[in-house]
N, C-alpha and C. Protein backbone atom coordinates (compact mmCIF):
# COMPACT_ATOMS: atom_id res chain seq x y z
N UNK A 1 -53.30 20.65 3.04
CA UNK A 1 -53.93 21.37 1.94
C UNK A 1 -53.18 22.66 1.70
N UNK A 2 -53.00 23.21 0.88
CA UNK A 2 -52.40 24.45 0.18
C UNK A 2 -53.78 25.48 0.03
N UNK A 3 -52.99 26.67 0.88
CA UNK A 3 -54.09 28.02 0.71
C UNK A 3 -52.87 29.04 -0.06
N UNK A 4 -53.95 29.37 -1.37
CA UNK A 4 -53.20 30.63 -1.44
C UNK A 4 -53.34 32.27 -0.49
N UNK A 5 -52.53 32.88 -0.63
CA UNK A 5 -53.17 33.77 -0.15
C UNK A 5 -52.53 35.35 -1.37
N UNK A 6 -53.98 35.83 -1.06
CA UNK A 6 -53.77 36.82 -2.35
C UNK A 6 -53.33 38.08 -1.58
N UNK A 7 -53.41 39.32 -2.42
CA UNK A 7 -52.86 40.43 -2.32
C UNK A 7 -54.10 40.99 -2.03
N UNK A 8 -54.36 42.18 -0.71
CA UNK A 8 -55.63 42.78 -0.50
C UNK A 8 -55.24 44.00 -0.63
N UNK A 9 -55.92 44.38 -1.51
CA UNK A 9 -55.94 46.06 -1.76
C UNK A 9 -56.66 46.78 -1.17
N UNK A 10 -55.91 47.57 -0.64
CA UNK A 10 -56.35 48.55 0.73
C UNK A 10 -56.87 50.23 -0.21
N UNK A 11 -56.56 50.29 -0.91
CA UNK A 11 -56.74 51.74 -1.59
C UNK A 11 -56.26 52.23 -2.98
N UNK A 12 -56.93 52.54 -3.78
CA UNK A 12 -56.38 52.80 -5.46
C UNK A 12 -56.65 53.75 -5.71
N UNK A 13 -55.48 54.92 -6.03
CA UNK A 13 -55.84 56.60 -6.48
C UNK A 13 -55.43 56.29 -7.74
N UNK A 14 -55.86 57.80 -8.82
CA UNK A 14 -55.30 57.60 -10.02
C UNK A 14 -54.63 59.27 -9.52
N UNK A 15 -53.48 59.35 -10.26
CA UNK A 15 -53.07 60.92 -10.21
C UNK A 15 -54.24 62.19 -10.81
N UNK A 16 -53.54 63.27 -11.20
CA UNK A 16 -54.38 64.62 -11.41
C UNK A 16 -54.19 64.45 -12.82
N UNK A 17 -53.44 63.72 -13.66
CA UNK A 17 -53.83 64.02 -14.76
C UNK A 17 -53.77 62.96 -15.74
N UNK A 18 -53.90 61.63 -14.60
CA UNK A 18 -54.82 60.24 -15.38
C UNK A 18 -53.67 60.04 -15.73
N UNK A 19 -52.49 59.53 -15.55
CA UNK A 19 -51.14 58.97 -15.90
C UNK A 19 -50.84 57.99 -15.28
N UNK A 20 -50.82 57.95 -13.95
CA UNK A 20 -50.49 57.30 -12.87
C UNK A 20 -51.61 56.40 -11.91
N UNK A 21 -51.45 54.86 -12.04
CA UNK A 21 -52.31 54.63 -11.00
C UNK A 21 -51.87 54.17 -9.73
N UNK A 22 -52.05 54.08 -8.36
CA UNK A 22 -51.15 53.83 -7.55
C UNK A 22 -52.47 52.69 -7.24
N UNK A 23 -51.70 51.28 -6.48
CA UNK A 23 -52.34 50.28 -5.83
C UNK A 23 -51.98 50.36 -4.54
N UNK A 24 -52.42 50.25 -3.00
CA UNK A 24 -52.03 49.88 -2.01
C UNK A 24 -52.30 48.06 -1.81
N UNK A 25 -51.38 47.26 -1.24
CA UNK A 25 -52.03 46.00 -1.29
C UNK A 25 -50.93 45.59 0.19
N UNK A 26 -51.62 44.17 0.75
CA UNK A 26 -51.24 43.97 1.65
C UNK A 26 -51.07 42.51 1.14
N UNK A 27 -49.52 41.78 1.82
CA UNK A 27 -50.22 40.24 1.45
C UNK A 27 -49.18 39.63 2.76
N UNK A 28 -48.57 38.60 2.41
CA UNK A 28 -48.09 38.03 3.68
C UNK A 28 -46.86 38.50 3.70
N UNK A 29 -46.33 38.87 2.51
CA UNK A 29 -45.17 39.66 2.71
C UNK A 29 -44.99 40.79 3.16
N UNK A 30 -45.57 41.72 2.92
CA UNK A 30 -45.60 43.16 3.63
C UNK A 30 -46.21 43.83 3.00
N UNK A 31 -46.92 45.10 3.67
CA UNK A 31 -47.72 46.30 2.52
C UNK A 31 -46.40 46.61 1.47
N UNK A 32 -47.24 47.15 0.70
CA UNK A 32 -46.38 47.91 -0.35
C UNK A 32 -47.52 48.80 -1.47
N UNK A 33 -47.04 49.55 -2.03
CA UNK A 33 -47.99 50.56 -3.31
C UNK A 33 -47.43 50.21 -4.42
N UNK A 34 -48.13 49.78 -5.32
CA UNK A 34 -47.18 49.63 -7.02
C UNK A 34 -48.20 51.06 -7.52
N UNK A 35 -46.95 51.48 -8.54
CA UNK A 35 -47.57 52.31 -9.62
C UNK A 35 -47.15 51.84 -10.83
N UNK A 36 -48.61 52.06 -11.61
CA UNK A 36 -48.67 51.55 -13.05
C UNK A 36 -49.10 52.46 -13.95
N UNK A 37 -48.26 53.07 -15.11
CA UNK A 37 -48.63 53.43 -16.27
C UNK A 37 -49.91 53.92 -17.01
N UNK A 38 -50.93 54.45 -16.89
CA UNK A 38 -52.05 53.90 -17.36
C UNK A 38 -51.87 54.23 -18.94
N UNK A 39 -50.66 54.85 -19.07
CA UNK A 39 -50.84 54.98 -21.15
C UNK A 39 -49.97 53.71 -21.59
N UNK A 40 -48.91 52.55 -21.26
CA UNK A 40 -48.94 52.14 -21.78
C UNK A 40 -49.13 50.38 -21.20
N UNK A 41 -50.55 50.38 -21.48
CA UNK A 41 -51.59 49.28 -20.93
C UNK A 41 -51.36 49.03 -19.07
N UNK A 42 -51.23 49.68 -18.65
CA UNK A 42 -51.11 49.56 -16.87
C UNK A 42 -49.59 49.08 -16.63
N UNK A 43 -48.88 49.15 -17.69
CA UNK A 43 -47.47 48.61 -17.17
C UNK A 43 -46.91 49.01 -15.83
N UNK A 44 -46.11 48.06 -15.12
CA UNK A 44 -45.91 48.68 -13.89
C UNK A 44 -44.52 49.41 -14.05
N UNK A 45 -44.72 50.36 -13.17
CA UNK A 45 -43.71 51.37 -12.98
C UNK A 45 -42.63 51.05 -11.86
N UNK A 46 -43.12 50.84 -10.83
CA UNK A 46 -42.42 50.74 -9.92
C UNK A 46 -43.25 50.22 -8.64
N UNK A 47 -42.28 49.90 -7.39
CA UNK A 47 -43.27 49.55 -6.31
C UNK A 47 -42.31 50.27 -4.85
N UNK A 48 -43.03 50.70 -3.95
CA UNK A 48 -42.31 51.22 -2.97
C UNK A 48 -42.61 50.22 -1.67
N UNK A 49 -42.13 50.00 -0.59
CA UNK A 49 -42.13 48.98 0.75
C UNK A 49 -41.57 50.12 1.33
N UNK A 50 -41.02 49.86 2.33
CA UNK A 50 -40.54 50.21 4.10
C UNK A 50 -42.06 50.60 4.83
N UNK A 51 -43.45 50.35 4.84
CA UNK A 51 -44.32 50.39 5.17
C UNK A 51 -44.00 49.76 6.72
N UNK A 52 -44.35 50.10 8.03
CA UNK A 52 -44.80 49.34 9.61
C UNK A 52 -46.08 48.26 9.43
N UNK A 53 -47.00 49.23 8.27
CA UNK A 53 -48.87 48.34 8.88
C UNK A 53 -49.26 48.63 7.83
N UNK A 54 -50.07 47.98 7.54
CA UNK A 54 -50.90 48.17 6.13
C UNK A 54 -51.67 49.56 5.68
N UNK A 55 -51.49 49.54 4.75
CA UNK A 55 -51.72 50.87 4.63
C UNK A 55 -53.31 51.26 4.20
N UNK A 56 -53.56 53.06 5.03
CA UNK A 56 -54.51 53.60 5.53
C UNK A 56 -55.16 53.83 4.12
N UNK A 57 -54.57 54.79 3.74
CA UNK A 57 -54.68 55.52 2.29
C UNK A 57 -53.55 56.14 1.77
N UNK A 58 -53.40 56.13 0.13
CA UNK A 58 -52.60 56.99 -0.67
C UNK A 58 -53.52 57.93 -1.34
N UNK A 59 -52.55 59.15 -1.72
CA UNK A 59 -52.74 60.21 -2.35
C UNK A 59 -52.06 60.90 -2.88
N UNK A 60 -52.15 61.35 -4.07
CA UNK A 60 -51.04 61.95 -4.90
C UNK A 60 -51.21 63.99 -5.00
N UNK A 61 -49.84 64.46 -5.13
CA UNK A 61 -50.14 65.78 -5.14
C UNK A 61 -50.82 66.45 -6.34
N UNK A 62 -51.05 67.39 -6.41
CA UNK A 62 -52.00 68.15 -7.37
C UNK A 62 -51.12 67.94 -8.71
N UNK A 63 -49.31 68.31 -8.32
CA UNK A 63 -48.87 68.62 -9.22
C UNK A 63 -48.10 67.28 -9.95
N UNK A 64 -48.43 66.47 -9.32
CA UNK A 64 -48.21 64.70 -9.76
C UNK A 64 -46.85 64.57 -9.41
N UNK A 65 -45.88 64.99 -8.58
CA UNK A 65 -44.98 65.01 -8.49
C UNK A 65 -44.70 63.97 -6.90
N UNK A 66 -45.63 64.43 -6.69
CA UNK A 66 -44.97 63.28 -4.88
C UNK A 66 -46.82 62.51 -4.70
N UNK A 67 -46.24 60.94 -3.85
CA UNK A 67 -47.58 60.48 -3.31
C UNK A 67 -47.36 60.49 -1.84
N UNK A 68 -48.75 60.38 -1.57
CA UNK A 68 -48.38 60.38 0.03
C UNK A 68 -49.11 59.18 0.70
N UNK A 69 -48.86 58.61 1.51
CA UNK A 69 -48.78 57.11 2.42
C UNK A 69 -49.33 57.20 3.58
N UNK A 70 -50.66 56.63 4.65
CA UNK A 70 -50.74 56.61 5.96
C UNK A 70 -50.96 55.30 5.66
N UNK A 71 -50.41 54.77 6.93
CA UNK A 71 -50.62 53.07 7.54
C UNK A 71 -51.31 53.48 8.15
N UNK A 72 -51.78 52.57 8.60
CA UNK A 72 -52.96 52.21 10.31
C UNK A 72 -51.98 52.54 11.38
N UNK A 73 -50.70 52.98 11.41
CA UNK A 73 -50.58 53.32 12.60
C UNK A 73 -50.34 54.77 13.12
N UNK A 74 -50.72 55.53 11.53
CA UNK A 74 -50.32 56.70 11.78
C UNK A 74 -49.50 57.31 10.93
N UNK A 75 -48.51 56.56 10.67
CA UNK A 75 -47.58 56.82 10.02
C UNK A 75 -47.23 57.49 8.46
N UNK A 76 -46.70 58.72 7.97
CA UNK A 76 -47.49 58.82 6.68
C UNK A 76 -46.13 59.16 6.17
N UNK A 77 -46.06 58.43 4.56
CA UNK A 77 -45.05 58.60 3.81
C UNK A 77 -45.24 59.57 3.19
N UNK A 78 -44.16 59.78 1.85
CA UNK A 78 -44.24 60.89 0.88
C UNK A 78 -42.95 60.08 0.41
N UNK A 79 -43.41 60.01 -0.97
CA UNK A 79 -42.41 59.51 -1.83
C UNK A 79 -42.41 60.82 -3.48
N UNK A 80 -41.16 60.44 -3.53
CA UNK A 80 -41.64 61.58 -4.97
C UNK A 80 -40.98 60.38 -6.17
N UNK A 81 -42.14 60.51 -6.82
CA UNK A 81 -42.83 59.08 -7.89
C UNK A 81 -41.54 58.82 -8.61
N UNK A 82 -40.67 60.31 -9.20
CA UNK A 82 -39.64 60.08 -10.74
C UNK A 82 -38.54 59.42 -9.82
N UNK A 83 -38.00 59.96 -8.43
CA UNK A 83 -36.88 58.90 -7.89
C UNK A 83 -37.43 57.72 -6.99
């Protein structure tokens, strides 16, 4: 029999000034965060990986310029969104 297996979303911020939505999701391939557009219809922007463990929570800075990343093991990224 064939199982799919879907994408589990671990955590969804929107930025500080409603531009940006970030997804955390886990699937059999590896965590990863997509960010999507929210002005033009959720298009996706981009997606970041090198994650260890699925991830804890994201959060974006005040000034929308960097997000930040904990896995479950501790581990916490910082990506800055434009590179």
């Amino acid at each position: 029999s064939y199982t799919l297996k879907l994408n589990q979303i671990s955590d969804v911020k929107i930025n500080h000034n409603e531009r940006i939505l970030g997804v955390a999701t886990t699937s059999a391939a590896a965590p990863e965060v997509t960010l999507y557009d929210t002005e033009n219809g959720f298009s996706k922007m981009k997606t970041l990986y090198g994650f260890k463990s699925s991830i804890k929570y994201i959060d974006f800075s005040t000034d929308n310029y960097y997000l930040q990343c904990e896995d479950n093991l501790g581990e916490v990224l910082l990506f800055e969104i434009e590179t």
